[in-house]
Protein backbone atom coordinates (compact mmCIF):
# COMPACT_ATOMS: atom_id res chain seq x y z
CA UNK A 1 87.98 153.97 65.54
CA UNK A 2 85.69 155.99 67.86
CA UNK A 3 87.70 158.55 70.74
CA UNK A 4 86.00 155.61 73.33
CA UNK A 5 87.12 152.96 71.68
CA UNK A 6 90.54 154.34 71.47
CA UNK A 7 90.31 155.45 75.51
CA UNK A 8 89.92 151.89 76.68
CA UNK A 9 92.78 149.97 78.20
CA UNK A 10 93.72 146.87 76.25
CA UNK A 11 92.83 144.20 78.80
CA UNK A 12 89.09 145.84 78.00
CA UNK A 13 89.17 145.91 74.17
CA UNK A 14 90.34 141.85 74.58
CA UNK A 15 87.84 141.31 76.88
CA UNK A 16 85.18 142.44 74.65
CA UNK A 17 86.78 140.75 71.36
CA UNK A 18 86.73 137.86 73.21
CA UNK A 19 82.93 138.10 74.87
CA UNK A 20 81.96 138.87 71.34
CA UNK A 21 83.36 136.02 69.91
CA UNK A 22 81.85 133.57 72.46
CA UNK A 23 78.36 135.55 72.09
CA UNK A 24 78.70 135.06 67.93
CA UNK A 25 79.37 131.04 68.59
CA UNK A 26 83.21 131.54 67.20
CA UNK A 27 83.75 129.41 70.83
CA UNK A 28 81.69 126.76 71.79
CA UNK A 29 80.43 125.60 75.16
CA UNK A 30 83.77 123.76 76.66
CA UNK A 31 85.70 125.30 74.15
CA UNK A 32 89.08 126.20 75.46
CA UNK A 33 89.83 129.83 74.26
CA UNK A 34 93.50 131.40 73.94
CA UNK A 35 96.33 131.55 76.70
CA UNK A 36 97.43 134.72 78.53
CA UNK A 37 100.62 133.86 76.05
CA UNK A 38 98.74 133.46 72.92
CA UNK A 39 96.51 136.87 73.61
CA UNK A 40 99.64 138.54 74.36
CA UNK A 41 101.46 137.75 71.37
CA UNK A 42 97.69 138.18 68.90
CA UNK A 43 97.71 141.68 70.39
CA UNK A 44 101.06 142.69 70.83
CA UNK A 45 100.64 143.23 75.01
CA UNK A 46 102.34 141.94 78.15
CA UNK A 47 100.87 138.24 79.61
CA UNK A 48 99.58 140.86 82.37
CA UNK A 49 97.70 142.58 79.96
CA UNK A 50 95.72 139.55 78.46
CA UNK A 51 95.22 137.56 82.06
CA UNK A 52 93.46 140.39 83.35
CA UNK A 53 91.41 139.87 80.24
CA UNK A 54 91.01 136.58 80.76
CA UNK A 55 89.92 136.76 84.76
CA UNK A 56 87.28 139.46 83.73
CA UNK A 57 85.72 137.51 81.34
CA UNK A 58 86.10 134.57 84.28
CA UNK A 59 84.51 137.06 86.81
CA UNK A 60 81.25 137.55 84.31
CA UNK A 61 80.90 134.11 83.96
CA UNK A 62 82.07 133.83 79.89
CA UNK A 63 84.47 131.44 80.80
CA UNK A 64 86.28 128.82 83.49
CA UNK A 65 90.03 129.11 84.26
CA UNK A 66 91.72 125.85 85.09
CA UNK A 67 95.22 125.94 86.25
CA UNK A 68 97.37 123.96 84.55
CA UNK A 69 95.01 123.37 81.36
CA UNK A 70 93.57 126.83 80.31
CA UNK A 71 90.56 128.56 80.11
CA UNK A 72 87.04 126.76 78.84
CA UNK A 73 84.18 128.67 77.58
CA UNK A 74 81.05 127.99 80.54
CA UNK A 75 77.15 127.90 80.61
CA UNK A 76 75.31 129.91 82.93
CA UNK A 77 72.58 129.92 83.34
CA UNK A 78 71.01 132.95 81.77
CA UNK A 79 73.00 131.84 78.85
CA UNK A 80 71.95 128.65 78.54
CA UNK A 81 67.94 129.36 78.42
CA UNK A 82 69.12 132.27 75.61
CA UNK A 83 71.43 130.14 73.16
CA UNK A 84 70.17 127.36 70.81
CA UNK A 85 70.91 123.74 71.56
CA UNK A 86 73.35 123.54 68.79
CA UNK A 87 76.13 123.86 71.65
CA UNK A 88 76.19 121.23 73.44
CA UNK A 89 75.23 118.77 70.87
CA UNK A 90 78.28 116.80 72.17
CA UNK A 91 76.51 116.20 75.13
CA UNK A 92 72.64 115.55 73.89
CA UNK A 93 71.59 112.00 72.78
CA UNK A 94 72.41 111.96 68.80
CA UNK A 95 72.37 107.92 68.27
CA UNK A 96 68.52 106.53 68.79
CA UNK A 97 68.33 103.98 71.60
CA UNK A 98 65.30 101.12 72.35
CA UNK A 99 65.66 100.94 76.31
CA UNK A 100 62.11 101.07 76.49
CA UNK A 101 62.38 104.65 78.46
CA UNK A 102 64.53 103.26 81.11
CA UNK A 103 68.10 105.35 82.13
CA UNK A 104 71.32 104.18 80.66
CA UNK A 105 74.50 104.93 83.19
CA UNK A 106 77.77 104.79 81.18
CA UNK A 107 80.92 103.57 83.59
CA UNK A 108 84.61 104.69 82.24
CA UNK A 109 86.85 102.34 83.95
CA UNK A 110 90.52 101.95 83.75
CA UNK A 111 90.63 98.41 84.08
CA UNK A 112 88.88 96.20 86.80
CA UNK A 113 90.19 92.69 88.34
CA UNK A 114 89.49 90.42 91.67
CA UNK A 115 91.74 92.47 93.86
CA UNK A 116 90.35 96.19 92.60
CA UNK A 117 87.59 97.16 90.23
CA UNK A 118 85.15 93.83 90.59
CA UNK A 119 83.20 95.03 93.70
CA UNK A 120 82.78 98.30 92.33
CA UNK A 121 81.19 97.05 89.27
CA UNK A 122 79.07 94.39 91.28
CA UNK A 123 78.05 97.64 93.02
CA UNK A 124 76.93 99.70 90.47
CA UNK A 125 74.71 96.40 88.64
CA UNK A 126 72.99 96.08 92.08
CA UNK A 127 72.03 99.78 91.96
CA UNK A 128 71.12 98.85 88.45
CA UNK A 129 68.79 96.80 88.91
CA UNK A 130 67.42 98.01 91.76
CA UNK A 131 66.48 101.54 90.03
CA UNK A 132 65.18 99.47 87.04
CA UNK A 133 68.20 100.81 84.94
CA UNK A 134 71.09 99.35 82.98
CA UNK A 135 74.82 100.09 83.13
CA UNK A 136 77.05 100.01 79.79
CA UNK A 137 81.49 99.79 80.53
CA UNK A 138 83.74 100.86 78.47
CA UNK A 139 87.27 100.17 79.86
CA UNK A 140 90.05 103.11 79.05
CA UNK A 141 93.43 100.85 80.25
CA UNK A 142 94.41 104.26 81.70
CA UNK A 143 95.19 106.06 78.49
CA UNK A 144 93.99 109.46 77.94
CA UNK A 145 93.11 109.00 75.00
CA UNK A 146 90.95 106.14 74.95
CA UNK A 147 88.97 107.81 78.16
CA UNK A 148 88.47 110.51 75.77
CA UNK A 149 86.67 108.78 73.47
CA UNK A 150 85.14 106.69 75.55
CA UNK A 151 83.32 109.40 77.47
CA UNK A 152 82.09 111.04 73.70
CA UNK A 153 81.36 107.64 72.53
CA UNK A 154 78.91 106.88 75.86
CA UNK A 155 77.15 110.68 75.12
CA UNK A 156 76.50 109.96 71.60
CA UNK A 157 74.82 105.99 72.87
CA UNK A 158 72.95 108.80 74.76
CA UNK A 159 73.61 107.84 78.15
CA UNK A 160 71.90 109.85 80.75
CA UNK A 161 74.98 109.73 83.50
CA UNK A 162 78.85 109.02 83.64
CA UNK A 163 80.35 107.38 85.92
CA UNK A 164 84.29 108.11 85.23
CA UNK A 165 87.09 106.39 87.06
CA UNK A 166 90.11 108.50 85.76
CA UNK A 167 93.19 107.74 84.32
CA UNK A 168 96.09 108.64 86.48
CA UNK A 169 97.73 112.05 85.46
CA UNK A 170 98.72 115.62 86.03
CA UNK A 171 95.31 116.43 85.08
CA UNK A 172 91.70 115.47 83.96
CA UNK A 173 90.93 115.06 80.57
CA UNK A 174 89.25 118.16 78.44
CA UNK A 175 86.44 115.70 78.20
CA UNK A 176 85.74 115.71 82.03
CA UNK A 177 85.84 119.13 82.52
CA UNK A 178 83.25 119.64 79.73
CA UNK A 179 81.05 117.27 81.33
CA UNK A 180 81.55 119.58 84.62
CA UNK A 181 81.11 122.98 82.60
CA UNK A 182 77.80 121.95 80.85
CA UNK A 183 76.73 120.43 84.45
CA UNK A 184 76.18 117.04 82.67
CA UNK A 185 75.26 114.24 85.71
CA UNK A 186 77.96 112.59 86.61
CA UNK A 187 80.28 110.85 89.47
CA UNK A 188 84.31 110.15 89.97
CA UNK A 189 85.49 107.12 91.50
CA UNK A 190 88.79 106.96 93.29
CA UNK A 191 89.74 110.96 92.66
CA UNK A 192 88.63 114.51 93.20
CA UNK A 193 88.51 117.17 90.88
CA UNK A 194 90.11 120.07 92.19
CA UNK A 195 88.64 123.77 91.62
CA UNK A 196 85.83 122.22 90.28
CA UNK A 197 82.13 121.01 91.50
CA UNK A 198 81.97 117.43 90.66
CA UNK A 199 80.78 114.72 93.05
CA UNK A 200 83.31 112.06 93.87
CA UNK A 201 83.33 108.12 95.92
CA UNK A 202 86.15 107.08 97.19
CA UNK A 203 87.87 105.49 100.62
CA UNK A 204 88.81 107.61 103.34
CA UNK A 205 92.06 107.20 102.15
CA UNK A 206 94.22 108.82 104.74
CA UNK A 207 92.40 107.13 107.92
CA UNK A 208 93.09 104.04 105.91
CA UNK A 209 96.65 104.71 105.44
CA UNK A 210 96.93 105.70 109.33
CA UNK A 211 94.99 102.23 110.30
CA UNK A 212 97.20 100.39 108.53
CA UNK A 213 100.95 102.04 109.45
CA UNK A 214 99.78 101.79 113.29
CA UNK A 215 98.95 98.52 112.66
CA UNK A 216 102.53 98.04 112.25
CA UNK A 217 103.58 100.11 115.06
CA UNK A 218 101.74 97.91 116.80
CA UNK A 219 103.88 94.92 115.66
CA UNK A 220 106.85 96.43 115.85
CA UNK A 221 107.96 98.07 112.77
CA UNK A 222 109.32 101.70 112.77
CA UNK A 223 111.81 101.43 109.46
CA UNK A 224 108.80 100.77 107.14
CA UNK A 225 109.85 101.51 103.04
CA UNK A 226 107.11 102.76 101.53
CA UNK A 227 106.06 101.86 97.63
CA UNK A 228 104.11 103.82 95.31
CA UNK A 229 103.49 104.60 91.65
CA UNK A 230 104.44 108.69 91.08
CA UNK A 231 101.46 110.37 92.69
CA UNK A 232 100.57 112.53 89.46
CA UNK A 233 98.00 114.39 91.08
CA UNK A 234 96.26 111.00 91.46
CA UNK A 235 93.93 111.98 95.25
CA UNK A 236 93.63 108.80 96.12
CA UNK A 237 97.58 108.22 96.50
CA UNK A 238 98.14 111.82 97.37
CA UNK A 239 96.17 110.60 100.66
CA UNK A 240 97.77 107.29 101.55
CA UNK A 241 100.92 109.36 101.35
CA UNK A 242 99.26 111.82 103.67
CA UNK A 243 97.81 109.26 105.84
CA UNK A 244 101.60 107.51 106.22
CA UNK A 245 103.06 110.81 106.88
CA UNK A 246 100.61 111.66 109.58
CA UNK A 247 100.52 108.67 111.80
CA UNK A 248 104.09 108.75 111.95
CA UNK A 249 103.70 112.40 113.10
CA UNK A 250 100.98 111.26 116.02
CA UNK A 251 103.23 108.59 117.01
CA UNK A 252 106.59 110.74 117.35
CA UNK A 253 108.55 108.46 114.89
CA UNK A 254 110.49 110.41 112.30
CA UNK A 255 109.66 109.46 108.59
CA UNK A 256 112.63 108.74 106.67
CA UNK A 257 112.16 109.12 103.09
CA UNK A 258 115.03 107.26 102.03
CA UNK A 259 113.59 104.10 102.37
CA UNK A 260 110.23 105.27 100.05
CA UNK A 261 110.41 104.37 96.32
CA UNK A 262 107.55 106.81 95.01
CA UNK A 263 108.26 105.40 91.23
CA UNK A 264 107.02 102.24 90.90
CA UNK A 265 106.26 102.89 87.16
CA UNK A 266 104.95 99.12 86.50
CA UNK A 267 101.58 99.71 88.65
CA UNK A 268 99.93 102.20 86.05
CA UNK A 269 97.95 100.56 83.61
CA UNK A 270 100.12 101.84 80.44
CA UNK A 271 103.12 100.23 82.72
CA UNK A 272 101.58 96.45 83.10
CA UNK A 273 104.55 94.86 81.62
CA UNK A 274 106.56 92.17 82.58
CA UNK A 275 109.83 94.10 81.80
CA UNK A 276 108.98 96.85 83.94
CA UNK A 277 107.82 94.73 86.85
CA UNK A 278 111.44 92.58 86.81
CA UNK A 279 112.86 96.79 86.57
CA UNK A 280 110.61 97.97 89.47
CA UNK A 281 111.46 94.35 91.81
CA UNK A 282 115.07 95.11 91.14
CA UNK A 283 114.51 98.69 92.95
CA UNK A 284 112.81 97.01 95.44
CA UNK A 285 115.87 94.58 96.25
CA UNK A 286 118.27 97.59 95.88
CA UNK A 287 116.55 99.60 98.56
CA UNK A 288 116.56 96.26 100.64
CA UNK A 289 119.48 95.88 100.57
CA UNK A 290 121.14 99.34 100.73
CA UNK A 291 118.77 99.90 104.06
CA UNK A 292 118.75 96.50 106.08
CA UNK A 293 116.83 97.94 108.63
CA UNK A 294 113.51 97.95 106.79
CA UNK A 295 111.45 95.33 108.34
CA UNK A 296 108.45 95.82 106.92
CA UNK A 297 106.75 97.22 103.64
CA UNK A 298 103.47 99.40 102.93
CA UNK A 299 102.43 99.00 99.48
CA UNK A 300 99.64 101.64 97.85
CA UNK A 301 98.66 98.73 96.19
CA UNK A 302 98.10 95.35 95.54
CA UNK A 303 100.17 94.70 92.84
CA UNK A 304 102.84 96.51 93.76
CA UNK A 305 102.71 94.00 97.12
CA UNK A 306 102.86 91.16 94.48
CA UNK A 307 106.18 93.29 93.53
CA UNK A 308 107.78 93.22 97.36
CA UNK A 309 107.14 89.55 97.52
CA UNK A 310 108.99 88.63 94.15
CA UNK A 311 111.77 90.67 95.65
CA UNK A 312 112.27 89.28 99.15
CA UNK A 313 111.99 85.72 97.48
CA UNK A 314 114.71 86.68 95.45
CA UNK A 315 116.41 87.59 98.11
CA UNK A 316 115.77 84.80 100.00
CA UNK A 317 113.76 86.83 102.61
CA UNK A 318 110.45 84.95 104.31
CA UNK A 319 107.15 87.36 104.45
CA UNK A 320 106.48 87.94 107.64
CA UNK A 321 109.65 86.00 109.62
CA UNK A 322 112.08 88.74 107.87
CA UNK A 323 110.21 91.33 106.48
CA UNK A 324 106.08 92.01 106.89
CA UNK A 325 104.29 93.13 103.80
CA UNK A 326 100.63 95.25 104.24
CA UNK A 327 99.19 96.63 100.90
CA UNK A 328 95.13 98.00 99.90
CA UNK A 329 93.18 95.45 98.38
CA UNK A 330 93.51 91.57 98.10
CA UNK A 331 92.04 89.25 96.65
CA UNK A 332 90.60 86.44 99.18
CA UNK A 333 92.67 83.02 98.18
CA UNK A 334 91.41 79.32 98.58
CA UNK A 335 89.20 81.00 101.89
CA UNK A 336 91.59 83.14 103.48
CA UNK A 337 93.92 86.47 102.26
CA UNK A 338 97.30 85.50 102.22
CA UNK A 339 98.14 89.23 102.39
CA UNK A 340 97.58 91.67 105.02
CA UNK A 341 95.73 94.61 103.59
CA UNK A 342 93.26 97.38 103.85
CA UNK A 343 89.86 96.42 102.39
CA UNK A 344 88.02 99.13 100.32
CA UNK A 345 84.54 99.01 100.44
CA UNK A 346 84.10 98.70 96.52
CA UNK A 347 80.87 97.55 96.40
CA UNK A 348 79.35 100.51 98.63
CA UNK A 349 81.45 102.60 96.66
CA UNK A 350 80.02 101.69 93.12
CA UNK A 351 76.71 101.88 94.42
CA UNK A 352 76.33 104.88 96.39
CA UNK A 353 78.11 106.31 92.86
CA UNK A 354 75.46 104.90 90.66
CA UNK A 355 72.94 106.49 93.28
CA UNK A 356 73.97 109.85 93.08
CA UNK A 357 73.89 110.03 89.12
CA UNK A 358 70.73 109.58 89.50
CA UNK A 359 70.25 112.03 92.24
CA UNK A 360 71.71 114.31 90.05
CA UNK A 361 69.64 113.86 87.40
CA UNK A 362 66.66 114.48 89.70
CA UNK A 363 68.08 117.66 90.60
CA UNK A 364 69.35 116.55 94.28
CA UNK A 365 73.04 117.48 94.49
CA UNK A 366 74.80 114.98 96.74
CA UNK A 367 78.09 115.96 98.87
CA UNK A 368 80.85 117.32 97.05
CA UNK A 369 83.49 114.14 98.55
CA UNK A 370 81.88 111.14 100.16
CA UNK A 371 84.69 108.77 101.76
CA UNK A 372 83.81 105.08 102.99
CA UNK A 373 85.76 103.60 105.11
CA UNK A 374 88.22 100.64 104.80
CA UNK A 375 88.59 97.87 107.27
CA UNK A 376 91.95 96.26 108.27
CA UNK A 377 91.96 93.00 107.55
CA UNK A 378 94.83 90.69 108.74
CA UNK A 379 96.41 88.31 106.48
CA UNK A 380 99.98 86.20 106.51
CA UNK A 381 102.26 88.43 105.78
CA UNK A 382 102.58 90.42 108.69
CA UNK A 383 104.53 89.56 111.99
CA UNK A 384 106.50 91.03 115.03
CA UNK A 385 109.41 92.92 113.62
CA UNK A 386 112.83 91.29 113.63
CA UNK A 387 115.85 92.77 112.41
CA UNK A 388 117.27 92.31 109.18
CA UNK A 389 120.88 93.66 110.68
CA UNK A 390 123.66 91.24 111.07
């Protein structure tokens, strides 16, 4: 070992065994490369030895940190005119396709039905069709997993853009942040990947969530329970919370968590079960009836509304005489919308989102967050506010 070699600090001799390995191809593009804890305990140093290592080779561009899931090998540039193809294979076309030279947009999709999910689709075919184009779906039923290889299996078709409406979770899939890493074109629906550049669609979330609780100031209602599946790091229900919390703020009227069930485990797709819809009603009628004041309820979502309305018929409530129900999304009924609800703009979502694939194929980067608005739309199950008390 030569005197310099010997003179360097540790963090620098990782940081070059490291560089060297990602130069020599031992990591790949998107690769994720070792932890501060598993550097620490290869070379026998402290966790603050190795994450300096790890934030110089993040400073030089070798790699991208991402809190929470470690530390991916990145393209720059420079690096990317200098290295061979063979890297991002993963991402190229490697199954022939007869389109007849026109783009292919694949759409990842948890699961779609007449209350969420349908417009968007309608959206993106319109924008389809439009840009002489075709879309290809491939549902994931919110398991990480099955987005996974959906998202691999849509890049080896050879699809020119993603479109990728995330599973609900702590955190995005590896595959996702490849896609971001190798600057691959594509758009998120409903959530917004933190830390990261990647274009997202989605409603304004918390100035529909504001619309919707004044709506029932308006009426009335100042003991509103709030339902909701565990937030997960899921945006677009880390804003309707926001949006609840706030226009109680502008209005002066205390938020009282107490009435709130933030678990409502039956509303994420790997939840759709009957069993844990009769657990997640039975909440529902426990809070009711622990907290008689409640006269109304704001439901995230639609399904979890259907939830409320099971539980105040079991409890022999009426929707809206006793207790006035206001959810997002609903499907319209026999002409009318028998809920009261905040209406996303799905189909302006899905195609603005199939618009700005192509954009970004073409080099155009649209705006980092673009938020439609929702309108209120007033249904039957929302009324004056009575009290429950006796």
């Amino acid at each position: 070992m030569s005197n310099e070699s010997a003179s360097k600090p540790m963090y620098e001799k990782i940081f070059e065994t490291l560089r060297d390995q990602i130069i020599e191809r031992k990591y790949e593009v998107g690769d994720r490369v070792p932890s501060e804890k598993e550097l620490g305990d290869e070379h026998g140093v402290s966790r603050i030895t190795s994450k300096k290592a790890l934030e110089l080779l993040a400073s030089e561009g070798y790699i991208i940190r991402q809190p929470g899931r470690g530390s991916f090998v990145a393209e720059s540039q420079e690096k990317a005119a200098a290295k061979p193809a063979s890297g991002a294979v993963h991402l190229q076309q490697t199954t022939p396709r007869n389109t007849g030279g026109k783009l292919l947009i694949g759409l990842v999709i948890t699961d779609f039905a007449d209350s969420y999910g349908t417009g968007l689709i309608y959206g993106m075919e319109e924008a389809s069709r439009e840009n002489d184009s075709y879309l290809v779906l491939r549902r994931s039923f919110g398991i990480p997993s099955y987005e996974e290889e959906a998202i691999q299996g849509l890049l080896e078709l050879g699809v020119d853009g993603l479109i990728i409406f995330p599973a609900q979770g702590e955190y995005f899939n590896a595959e996702i942040l490849k896609l971001a890493i190798m600057k691959f074109p594509f758009v998120l629906i409903d959530r917004h990947l933190k830390g990261i550049s990647a274009g997202s669609i989605s409603t304004d979330n918390v100035k529909a969530a504001i619309k919707g609780t004044n709506y029932l100031f308006e009426l009335g209602h100042k003991s509103i329970a709030f339902l909701t599946p565990p937030p997960r790091d899921t945006t677009a229900i880390e804003d309707r919370i926001e949006g609840f919390i706030q226009a109680h703020a502008e209005k002066g009227i205390m938020v009282d968590r107490e009435l709130w069930i933030d678990d409502i485990m039956s509303a994420l797709p790997q939840g759709n079960a009957e069993e844990n819809r009769i657990r997640d009603i039975e909440k529902i009628i426990a809070r009711l009836r622990q907290y008689p004041q409640i006269t109304a309820i704001f439901a995230t979502e639609y399904n979890i509304a259907q939830l409320a309305l099971r539980a105040a018929s079991e409890m022999g409530l009426s929707v809206p005489g006793d207790i006035s129900v206001i959810c997002f999304d609903s499907p319209e009924i026999n002409g009318g919308f028998p809920l009261t609800h905040l209406q996303q703009n799905q189909f302006g979502m899905g195609k603005t989102a199939y618009e700005n694939v192509l954009k970004l194929r073409e080099g155009y980067t649209p705006p980092n967050r673009t938020l439609l608005e929702a309108t209120l739309i007033q249904g039957d199950s929302t009324g004056p506010a009575r009290s429950r008390t006796r």
